[in-house]
PDB file of N, CA and C in Angstrom:
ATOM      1  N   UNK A   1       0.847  -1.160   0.000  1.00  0.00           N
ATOM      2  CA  UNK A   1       0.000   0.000   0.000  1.00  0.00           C
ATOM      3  C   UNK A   1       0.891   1.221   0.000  1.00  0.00           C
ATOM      4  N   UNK A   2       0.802   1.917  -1.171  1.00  0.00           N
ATOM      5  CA  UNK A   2       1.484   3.385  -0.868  1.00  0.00           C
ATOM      6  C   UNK A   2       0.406   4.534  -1.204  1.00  0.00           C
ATOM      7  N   UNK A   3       1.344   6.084  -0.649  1.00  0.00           N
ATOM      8  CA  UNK A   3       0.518   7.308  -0.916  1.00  0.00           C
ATOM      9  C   UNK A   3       1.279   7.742  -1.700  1.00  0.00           C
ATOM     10  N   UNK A   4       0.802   9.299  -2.138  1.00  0.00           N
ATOM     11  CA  UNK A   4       1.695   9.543  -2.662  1.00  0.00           C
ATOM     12  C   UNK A   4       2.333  11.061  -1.919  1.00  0.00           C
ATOM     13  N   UNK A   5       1.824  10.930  -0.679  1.00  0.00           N
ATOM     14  CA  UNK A   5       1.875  12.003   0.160  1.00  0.00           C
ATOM     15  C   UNK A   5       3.041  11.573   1.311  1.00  0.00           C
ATOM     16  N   UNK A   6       4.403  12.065   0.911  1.00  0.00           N
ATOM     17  CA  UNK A   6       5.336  11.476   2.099  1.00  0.00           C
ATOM     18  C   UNK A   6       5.124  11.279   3.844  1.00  0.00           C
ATOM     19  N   UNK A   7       4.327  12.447   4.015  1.00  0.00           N
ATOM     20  CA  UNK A   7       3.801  12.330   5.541  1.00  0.00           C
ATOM     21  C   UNK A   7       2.675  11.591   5.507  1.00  0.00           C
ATOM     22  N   UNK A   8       2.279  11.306   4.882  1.00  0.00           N
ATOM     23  CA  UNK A   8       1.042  10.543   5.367  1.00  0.00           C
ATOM     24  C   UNK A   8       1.081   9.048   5.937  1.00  0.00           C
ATOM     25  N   UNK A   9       0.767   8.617   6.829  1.00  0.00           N
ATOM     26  CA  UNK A   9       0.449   7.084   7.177  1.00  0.00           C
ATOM     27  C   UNK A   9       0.072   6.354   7.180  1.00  0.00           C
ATOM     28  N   UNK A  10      -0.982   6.242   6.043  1.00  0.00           N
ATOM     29  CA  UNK A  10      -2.032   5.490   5.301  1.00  0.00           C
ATOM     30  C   UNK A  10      -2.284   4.015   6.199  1.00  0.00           C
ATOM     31  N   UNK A  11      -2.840   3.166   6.790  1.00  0.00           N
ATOM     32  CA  UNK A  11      -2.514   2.010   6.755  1.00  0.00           C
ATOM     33  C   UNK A  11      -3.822   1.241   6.812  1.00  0.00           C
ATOM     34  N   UNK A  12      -3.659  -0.016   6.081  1.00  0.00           N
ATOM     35  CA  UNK A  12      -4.682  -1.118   5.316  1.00  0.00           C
ATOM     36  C   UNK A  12      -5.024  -1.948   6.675  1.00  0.00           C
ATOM     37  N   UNK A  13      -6.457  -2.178   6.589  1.00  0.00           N
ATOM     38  CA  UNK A  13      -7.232  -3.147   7.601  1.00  0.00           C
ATOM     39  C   UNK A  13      -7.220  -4.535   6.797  1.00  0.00           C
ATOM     40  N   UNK A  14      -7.351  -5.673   7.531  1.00  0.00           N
ATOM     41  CA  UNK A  14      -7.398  -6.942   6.754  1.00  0.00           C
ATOM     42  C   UNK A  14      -9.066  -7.464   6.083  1.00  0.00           C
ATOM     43  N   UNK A  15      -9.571  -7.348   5.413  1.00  0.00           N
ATOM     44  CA  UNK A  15     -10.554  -7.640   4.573  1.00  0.00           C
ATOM     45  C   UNK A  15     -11.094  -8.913   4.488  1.00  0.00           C
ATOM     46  N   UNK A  16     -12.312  -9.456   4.489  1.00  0.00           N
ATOM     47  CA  UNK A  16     -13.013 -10.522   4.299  1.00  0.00           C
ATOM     48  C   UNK A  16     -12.597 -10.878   3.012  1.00  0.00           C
ATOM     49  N   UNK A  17     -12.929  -9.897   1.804  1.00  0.00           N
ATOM     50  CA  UNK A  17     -13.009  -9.626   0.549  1.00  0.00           C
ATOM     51  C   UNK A  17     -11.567  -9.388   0.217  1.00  0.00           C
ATOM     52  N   UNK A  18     -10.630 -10.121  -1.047  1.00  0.00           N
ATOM     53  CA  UNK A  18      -9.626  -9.870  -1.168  1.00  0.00           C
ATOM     54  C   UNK A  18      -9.855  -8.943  -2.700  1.00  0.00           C
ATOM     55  N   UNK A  19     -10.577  -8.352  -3.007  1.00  0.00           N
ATOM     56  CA  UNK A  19     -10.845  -7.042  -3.926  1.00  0.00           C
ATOM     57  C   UNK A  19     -10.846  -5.994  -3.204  1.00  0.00           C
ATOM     58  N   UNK A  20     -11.484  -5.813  -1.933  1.00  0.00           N
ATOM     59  CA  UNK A  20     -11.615  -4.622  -0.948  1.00  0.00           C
ATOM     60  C   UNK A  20     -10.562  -4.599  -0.318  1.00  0.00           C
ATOM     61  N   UNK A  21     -10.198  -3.353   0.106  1.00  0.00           N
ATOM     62  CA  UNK A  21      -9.614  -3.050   1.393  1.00  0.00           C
ATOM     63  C   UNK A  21      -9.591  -1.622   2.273  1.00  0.00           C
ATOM     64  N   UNK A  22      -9.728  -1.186   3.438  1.00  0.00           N
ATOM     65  CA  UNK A  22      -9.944  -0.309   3.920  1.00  0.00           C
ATOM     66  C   UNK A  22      -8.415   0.631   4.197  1.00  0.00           C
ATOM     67  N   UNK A  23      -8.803   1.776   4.066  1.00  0.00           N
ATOM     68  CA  UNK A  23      -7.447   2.567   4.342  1.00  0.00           C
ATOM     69  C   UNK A  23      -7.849   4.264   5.362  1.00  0.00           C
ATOM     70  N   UNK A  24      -6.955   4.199   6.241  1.00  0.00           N
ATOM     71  CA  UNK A  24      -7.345   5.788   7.048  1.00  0.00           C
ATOM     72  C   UNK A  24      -6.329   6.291   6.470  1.00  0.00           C
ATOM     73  N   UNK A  25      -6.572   7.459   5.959  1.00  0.00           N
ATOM     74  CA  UNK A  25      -5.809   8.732   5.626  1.00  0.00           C
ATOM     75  C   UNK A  25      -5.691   9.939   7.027  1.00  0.00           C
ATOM     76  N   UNK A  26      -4.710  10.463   6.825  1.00  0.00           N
ATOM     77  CA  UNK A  26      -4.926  11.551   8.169  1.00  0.00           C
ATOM     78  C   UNK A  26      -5.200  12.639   6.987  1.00  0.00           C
ATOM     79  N   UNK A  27      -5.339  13.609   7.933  1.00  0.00           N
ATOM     80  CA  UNK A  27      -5.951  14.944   7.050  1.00  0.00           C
ATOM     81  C   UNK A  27      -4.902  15.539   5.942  1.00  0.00           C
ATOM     82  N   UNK A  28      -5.145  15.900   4.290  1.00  0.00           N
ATOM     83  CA  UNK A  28      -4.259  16.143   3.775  1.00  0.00           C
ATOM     84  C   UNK A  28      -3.495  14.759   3.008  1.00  0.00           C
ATOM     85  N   UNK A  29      -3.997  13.804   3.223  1.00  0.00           N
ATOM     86  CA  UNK A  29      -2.861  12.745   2.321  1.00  0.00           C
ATOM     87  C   UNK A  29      -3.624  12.299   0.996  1.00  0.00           C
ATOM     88  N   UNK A  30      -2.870  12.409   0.216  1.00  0.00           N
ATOM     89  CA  UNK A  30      -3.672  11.580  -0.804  1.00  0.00           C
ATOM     90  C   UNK A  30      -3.177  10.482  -1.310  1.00  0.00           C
ATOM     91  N   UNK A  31      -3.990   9.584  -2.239  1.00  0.00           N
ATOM     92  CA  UNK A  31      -4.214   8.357  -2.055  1.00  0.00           C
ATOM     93  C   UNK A  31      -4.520   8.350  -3.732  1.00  0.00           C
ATOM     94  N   UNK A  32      -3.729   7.024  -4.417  1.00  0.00           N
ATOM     95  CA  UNK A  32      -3.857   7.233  -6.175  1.00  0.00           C
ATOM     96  C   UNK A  32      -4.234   5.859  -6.396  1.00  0.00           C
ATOM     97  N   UNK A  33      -4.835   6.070  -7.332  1.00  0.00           N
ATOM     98  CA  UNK A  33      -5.190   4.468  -8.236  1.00  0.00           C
ATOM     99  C   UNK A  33      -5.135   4.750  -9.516  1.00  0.00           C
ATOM    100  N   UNK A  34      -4.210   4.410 -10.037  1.00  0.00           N
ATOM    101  CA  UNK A  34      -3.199   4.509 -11.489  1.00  0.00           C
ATOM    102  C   UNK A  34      -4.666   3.991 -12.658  1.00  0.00           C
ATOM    103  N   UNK A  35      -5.717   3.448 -12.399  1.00  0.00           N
ATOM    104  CA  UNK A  35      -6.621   2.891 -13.323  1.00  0.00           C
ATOM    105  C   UNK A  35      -7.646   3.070 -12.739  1.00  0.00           C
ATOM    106  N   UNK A  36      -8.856   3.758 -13.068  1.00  0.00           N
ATOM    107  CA  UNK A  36     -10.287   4.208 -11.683  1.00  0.00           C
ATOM    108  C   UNK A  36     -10.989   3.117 -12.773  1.00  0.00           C
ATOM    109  N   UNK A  37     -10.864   2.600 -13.688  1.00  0.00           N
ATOM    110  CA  UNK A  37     -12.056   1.945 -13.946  1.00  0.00           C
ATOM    111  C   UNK A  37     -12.106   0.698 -13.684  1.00  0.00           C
ATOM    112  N   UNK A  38     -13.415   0.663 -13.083  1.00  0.00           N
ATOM    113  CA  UNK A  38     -14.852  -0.401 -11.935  1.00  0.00           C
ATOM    114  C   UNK A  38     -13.845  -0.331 -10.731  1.00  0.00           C
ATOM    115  N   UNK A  39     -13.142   1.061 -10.412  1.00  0.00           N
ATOM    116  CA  UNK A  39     -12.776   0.898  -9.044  1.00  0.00           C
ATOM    117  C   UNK A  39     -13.731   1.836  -7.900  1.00  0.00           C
ATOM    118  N   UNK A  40     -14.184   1.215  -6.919  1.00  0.00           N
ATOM    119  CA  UNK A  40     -15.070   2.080  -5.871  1.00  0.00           C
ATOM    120  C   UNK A  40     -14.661   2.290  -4.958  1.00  0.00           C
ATOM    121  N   UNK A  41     -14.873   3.828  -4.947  1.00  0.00           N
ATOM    122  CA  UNK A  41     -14.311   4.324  -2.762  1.00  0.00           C
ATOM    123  C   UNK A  41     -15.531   4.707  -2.561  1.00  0.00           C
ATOM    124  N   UNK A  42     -15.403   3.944  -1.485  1.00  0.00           N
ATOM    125  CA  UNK A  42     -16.691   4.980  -0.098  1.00  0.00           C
ATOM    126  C   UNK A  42     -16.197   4.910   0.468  1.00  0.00           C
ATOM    127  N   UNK A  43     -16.732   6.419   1.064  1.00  0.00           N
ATOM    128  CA  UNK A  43     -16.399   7.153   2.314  1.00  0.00           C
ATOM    129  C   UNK A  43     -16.748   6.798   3.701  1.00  0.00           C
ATOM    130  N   UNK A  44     -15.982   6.112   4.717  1.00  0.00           N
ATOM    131  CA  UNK A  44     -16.485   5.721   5.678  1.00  0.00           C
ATOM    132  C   UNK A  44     -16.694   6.342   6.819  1.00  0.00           C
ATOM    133  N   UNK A  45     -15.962   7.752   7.333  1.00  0.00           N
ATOM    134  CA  UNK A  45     -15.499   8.554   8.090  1.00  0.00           C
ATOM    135  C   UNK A  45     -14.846   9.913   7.469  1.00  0.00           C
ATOM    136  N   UNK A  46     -14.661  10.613   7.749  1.00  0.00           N
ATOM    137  CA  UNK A  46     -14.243  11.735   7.760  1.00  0.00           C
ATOM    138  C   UNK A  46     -14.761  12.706   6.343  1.00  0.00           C
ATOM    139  N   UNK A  47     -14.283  12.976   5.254  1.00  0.00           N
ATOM    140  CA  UNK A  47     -14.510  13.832   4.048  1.00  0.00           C
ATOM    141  C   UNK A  47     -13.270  13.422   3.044  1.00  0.00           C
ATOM    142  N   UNK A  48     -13.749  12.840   2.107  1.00  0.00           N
ATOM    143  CA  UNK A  48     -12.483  13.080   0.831  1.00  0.00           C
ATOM    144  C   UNK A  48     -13.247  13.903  -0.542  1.00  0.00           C
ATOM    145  N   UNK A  49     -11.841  14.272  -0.915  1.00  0.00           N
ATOM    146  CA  UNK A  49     -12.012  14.829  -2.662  1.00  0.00           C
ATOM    147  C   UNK A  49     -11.424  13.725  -3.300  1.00  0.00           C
ATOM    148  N   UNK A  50     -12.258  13.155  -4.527  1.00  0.00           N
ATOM    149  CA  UNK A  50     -12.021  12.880  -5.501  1.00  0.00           C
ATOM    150  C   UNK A  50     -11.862  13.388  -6.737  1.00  0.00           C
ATOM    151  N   UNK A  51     -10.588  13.450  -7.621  1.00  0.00           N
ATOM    152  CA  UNK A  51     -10.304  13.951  -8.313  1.00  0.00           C
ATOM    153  C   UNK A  51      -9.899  12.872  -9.569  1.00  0.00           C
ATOM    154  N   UNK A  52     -10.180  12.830 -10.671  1.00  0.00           N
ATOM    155  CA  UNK A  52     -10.003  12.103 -12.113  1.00  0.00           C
ATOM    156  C   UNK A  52      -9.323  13.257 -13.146  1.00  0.00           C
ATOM    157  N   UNK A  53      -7.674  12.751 -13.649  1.00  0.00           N
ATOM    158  CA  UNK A  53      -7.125  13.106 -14.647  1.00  0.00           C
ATOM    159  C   UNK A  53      -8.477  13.329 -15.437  1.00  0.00           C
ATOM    160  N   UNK A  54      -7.511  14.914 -16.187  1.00  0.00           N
ATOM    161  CA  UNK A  54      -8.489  15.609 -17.306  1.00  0.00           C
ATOM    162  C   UNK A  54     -10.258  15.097 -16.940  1.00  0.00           C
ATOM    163  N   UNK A  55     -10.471  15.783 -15.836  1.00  0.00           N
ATOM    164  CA  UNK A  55     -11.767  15.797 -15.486  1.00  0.00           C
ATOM    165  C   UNK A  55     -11.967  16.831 -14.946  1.00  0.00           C
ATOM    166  N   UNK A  56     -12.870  17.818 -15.276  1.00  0.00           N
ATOM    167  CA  UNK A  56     -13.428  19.346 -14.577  1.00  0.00           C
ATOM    168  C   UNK A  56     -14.323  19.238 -13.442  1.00  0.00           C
ATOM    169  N   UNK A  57     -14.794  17.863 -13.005  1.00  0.00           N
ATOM    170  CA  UNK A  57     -15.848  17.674 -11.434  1.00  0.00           C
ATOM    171  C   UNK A  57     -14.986  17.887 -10.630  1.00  0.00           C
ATOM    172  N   UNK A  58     -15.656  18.267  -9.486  1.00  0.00           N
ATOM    173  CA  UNK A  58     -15.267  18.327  -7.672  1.00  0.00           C
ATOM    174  C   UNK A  58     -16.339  17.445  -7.498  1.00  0.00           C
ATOM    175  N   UNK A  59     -15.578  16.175  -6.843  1.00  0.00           N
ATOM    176  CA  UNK A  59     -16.108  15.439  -5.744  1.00  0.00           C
ATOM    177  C   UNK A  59     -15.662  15.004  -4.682  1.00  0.00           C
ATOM    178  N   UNK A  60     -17.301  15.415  -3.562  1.00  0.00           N
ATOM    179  CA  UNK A  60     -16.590  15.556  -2.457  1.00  0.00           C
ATOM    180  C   UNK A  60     -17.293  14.299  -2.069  1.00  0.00           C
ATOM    181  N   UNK A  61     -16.755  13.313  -0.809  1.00  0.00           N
ATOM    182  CA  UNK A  61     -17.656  12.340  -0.463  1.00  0.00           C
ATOM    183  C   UNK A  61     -17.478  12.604   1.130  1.00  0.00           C
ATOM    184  N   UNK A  62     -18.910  12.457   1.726  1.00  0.00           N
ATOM    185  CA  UNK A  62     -19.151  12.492   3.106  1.00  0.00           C
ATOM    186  C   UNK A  62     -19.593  10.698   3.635  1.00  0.00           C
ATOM    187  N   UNK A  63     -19.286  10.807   4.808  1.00  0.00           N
ATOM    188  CA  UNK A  63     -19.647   9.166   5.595  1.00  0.00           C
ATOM    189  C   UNK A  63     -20.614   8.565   4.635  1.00  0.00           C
ATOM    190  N   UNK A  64     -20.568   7.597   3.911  1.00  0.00           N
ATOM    191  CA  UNK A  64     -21.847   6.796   3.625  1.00  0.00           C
ATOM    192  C   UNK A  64     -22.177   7.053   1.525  1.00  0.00           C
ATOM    193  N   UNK A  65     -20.769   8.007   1.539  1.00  0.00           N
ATOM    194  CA  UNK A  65     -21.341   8.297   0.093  1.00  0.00           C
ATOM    195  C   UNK A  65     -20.323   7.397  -0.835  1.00  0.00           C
ATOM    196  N   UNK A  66     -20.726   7.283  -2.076  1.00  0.00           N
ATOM    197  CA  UNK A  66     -19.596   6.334  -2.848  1.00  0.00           C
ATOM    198  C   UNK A  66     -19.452   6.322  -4.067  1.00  0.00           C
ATOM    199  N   UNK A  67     -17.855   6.686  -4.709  1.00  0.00           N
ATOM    200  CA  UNK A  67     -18.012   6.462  -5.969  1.00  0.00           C
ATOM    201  C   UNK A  67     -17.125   5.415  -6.739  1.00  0.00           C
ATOM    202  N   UNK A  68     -18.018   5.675  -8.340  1.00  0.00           N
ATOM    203  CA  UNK A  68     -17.483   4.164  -8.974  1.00  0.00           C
ATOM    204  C   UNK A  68     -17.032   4.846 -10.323  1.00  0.00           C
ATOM    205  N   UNK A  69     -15.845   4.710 -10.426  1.00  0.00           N
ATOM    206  CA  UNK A  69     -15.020   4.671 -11.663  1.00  0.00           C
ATOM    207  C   UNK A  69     -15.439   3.918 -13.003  1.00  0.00           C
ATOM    208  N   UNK A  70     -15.546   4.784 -13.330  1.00  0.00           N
ATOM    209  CA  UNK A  70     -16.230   4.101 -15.116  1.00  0.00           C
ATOM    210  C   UNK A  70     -14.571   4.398 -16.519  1.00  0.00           C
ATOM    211  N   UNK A  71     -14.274   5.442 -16.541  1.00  0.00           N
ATOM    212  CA  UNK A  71     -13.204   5.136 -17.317  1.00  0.00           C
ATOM    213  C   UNK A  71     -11.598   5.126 -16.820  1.00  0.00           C
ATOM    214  N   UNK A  72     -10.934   5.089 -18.074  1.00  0.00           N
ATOM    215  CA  UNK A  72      -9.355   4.277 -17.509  1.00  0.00           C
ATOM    216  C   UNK A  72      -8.949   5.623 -17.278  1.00  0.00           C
ATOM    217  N   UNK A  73      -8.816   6.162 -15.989  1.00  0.00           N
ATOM    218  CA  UNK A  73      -8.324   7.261 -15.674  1.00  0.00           C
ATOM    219  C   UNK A  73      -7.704   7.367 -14.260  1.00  0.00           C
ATOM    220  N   UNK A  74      -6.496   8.039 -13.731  1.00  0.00           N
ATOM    221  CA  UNK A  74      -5.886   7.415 -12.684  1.00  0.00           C
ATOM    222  C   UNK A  74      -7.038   9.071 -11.707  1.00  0.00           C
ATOM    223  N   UNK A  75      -7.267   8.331 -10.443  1.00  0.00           N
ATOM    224  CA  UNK A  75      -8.012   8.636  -9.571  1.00  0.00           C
ATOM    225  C   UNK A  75      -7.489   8.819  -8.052  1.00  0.00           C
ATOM    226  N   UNK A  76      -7.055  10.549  -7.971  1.00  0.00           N
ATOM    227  CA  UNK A  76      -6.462  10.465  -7.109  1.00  0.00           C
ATOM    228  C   UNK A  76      -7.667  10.797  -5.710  1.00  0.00           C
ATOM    229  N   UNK A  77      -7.341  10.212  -4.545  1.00  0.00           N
ATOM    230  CA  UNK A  77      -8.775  10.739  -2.905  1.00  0.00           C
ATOM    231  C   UNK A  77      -7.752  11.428  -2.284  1.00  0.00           C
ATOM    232  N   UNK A  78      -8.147  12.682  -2.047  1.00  0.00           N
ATOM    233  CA  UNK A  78      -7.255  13.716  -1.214  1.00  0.00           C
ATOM    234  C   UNK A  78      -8.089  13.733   0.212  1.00  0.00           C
ATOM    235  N   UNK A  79      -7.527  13.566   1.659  1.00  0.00           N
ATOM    236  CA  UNK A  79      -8.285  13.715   2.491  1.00  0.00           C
ATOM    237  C   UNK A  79      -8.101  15.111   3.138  1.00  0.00           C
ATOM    238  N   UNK A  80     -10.006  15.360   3.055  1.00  0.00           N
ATOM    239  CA  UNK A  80     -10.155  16.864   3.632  1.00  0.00           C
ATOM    240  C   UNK A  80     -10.065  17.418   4.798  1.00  0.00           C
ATOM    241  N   UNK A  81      -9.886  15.922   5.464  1.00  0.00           N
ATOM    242  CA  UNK A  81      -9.974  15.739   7.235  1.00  0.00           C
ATOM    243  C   UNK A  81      -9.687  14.577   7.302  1.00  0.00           C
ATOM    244  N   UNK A  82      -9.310  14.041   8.309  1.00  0.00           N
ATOM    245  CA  UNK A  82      -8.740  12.888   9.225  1.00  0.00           C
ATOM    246  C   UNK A  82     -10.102  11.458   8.614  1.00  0.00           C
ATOM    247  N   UNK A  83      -9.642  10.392   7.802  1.00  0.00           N
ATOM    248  CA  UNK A  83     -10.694  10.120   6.928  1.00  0.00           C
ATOM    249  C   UNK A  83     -10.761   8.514   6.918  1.00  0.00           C
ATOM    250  N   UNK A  84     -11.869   7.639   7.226  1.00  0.00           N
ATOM    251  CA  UNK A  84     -11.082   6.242   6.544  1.00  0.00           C
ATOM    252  C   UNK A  84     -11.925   6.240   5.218  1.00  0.00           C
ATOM    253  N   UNK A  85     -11.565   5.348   4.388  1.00  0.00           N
ATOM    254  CA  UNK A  85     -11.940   4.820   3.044  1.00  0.00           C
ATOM    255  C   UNK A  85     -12.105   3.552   2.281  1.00  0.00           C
ATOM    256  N   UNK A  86     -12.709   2.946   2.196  1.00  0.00           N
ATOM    257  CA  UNK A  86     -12.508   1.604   1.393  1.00  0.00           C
ATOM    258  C   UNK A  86     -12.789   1.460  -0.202  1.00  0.00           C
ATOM    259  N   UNK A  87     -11.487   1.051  -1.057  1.00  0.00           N
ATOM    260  CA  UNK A  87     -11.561   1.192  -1.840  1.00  0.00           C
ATOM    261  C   UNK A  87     -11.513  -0.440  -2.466  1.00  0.00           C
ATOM    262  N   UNK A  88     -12.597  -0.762  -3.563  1.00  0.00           N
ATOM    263  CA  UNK A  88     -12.890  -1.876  -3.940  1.00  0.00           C
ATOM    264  C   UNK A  88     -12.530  -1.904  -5.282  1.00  0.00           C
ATOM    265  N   UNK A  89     -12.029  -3.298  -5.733  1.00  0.00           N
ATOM    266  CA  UNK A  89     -11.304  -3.562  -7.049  1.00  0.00           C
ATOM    267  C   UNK A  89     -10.357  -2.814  -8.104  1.00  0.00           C
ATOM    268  N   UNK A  90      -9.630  -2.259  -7.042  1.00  0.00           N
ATOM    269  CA  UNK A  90      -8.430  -1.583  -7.308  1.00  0.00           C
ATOM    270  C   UNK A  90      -7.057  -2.602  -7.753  1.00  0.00           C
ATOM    271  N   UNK A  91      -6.619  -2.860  -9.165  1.00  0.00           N
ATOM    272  CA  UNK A  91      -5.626  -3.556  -9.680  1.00  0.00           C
ATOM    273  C   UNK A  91      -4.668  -2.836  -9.640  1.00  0.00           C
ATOM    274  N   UNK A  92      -3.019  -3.651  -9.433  1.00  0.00           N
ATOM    275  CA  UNK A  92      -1.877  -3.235  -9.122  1.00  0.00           C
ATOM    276  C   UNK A  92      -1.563  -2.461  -9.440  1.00  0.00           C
ATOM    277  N   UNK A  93      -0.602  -1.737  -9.718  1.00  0.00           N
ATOM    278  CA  UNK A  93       0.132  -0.473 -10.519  1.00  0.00           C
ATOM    279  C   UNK A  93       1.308  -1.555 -11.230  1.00  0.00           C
ATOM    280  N   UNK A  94       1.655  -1.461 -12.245  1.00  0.00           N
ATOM    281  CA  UNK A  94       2.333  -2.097 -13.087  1.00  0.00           C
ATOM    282  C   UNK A  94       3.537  -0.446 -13.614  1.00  0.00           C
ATOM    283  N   UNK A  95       4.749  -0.448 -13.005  1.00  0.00           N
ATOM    284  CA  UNK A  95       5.964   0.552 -13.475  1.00  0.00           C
ATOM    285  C   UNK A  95       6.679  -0.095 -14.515  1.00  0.00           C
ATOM    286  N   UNK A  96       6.658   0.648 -15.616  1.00  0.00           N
ATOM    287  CA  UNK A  96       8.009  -0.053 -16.494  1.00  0.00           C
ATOM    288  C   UNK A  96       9.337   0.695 -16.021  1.00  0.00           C
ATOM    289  N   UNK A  97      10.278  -0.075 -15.840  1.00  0.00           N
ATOM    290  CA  UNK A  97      11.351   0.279 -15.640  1.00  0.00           C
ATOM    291  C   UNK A  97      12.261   1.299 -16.918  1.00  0.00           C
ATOM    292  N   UNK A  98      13.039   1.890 -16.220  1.00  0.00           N
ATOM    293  CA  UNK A  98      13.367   3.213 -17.205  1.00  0.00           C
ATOM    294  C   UNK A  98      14.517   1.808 -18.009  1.00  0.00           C
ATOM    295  N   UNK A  99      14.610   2.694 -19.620  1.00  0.00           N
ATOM    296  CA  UNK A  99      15.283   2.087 -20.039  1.00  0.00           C
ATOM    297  C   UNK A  99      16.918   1.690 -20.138  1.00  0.00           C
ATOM    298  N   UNK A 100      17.326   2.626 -19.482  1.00  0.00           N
ATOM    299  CA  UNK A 100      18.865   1.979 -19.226  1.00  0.00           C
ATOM    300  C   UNK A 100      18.822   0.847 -17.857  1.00  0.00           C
ATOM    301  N   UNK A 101      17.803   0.011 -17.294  1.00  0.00           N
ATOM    302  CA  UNK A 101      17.412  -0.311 -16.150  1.00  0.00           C
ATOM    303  C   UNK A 101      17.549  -1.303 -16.681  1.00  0.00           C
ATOM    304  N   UNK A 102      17.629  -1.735 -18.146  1.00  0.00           N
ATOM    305  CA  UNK A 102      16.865  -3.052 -18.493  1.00  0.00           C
ATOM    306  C   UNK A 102      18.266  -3.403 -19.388  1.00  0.00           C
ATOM    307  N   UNK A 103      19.021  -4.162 -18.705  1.00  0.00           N
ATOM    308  CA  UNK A 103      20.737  -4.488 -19.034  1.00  0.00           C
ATOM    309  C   UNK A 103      20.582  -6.029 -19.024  1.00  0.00           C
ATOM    310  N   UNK A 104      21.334  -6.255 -20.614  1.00  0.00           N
ATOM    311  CA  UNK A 104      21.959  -7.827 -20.773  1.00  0.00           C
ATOM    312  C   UNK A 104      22.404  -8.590 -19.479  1.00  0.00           C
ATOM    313  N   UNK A 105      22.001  -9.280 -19.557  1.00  0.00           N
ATOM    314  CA  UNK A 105      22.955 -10.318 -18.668  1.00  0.00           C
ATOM    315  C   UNK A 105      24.083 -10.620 -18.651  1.00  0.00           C
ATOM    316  N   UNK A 106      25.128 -10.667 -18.184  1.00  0.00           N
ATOM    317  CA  UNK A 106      26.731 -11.030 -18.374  1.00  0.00           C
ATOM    318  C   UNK A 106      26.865 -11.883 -18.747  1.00  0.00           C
ATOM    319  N   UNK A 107      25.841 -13.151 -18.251  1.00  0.00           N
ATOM    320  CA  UNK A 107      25.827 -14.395 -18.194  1.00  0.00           C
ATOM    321  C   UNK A 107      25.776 -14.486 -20.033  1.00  0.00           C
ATOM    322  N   UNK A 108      25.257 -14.172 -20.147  1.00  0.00           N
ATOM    323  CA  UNK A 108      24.111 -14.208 -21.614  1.00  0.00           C
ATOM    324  C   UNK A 108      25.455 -14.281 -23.115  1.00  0.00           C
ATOM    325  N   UNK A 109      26.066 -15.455 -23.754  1.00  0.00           N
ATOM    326  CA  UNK A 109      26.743 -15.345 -24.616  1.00  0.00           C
ATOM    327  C   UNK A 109      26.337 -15.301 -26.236  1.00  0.00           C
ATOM    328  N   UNK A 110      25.353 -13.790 -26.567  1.00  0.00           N
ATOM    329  CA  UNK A 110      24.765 -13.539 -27.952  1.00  0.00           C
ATOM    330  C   UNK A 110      25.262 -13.458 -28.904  1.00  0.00           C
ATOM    331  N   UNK A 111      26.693 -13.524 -29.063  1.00  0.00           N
ATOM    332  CA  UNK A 111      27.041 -13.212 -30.419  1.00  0.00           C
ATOM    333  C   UNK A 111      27.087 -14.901 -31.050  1.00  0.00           C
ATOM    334  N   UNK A 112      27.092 -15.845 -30.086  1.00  0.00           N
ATOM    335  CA  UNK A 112      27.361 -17.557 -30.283  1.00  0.00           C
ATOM    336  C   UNK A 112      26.233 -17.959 -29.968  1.00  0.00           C
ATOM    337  N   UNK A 113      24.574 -17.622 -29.481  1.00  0.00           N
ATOM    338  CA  UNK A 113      23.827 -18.228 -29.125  1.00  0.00           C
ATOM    339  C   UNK A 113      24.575 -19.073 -27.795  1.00  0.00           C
ATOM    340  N   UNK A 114      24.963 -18.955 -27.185  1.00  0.00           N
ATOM    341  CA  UNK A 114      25.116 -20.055 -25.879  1.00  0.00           C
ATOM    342  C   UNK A 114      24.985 -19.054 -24.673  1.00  0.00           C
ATOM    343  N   UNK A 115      24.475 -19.852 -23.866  1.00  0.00           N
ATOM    344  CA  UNK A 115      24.399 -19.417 -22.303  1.00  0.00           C
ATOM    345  C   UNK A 115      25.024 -20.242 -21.041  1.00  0.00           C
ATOM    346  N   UNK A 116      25.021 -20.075 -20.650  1.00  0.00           N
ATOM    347  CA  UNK A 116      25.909 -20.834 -19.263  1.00  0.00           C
ATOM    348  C   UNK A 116      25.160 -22.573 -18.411  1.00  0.00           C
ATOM    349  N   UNK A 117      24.030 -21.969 -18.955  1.00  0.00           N
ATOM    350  CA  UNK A 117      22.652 -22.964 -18.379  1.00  0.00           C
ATOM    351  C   UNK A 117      23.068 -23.596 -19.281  1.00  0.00           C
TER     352      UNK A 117
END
């Protein structure tokens, strides 16, 4: 589980449901999901903003309110106050590594086809 808010302390409750999971934000942290679509937060406590790349809405969610991600857009919850949240069917974040990251093997003998294995 990460934020993307260095102070923040986000931390995950253990879930019945391994699609769900619950998270408290303290006031001020926000919280990203790299893909909002069919992902759902409700608000369980406190107040968040939801915000969607290249999207002109303000949404705010109070105790009991909830929203559901319809397109592929990363979805960041900013908390407006001291907040928990559960966010449902949220898939990994997948980073490609930068490209000088991604180095031959030593092992690896290409100019002969042979390898060590």
């Amino acid at each position: 589980m990460s934020t993307d808010h260095p102070s923040s302390s986000a931390s995950s409750y253990p879930s019945s449901d391994a699609s769900r999971f619950h998270l408290s934000l303290p006031k001020r942290a926000v919280f990203a999901v790299p893909d909002g679509a069919g992902v759902g937060i409700a608000c369980r406590s406190g107040s968040v903003w939801v915000t969607l790349d290249r999207d002109l809405r303000d949404i705010v969610l109070a105790p009991g309110e909830r929203f559901e991600g319809t397109d592929h857009r990363r979805v960041l919850v900013s908390a407006l106050e001291a907040s928990c949240i559960t966010v449902s069917h949220a898939q990994a974040a997948a980073i490609a590594l930068p490209r000088r990251a991604r180095t031959r093997s030593p092992w690896r003998l290409l100019p002969h086809g042979l390898s060590p294995a």
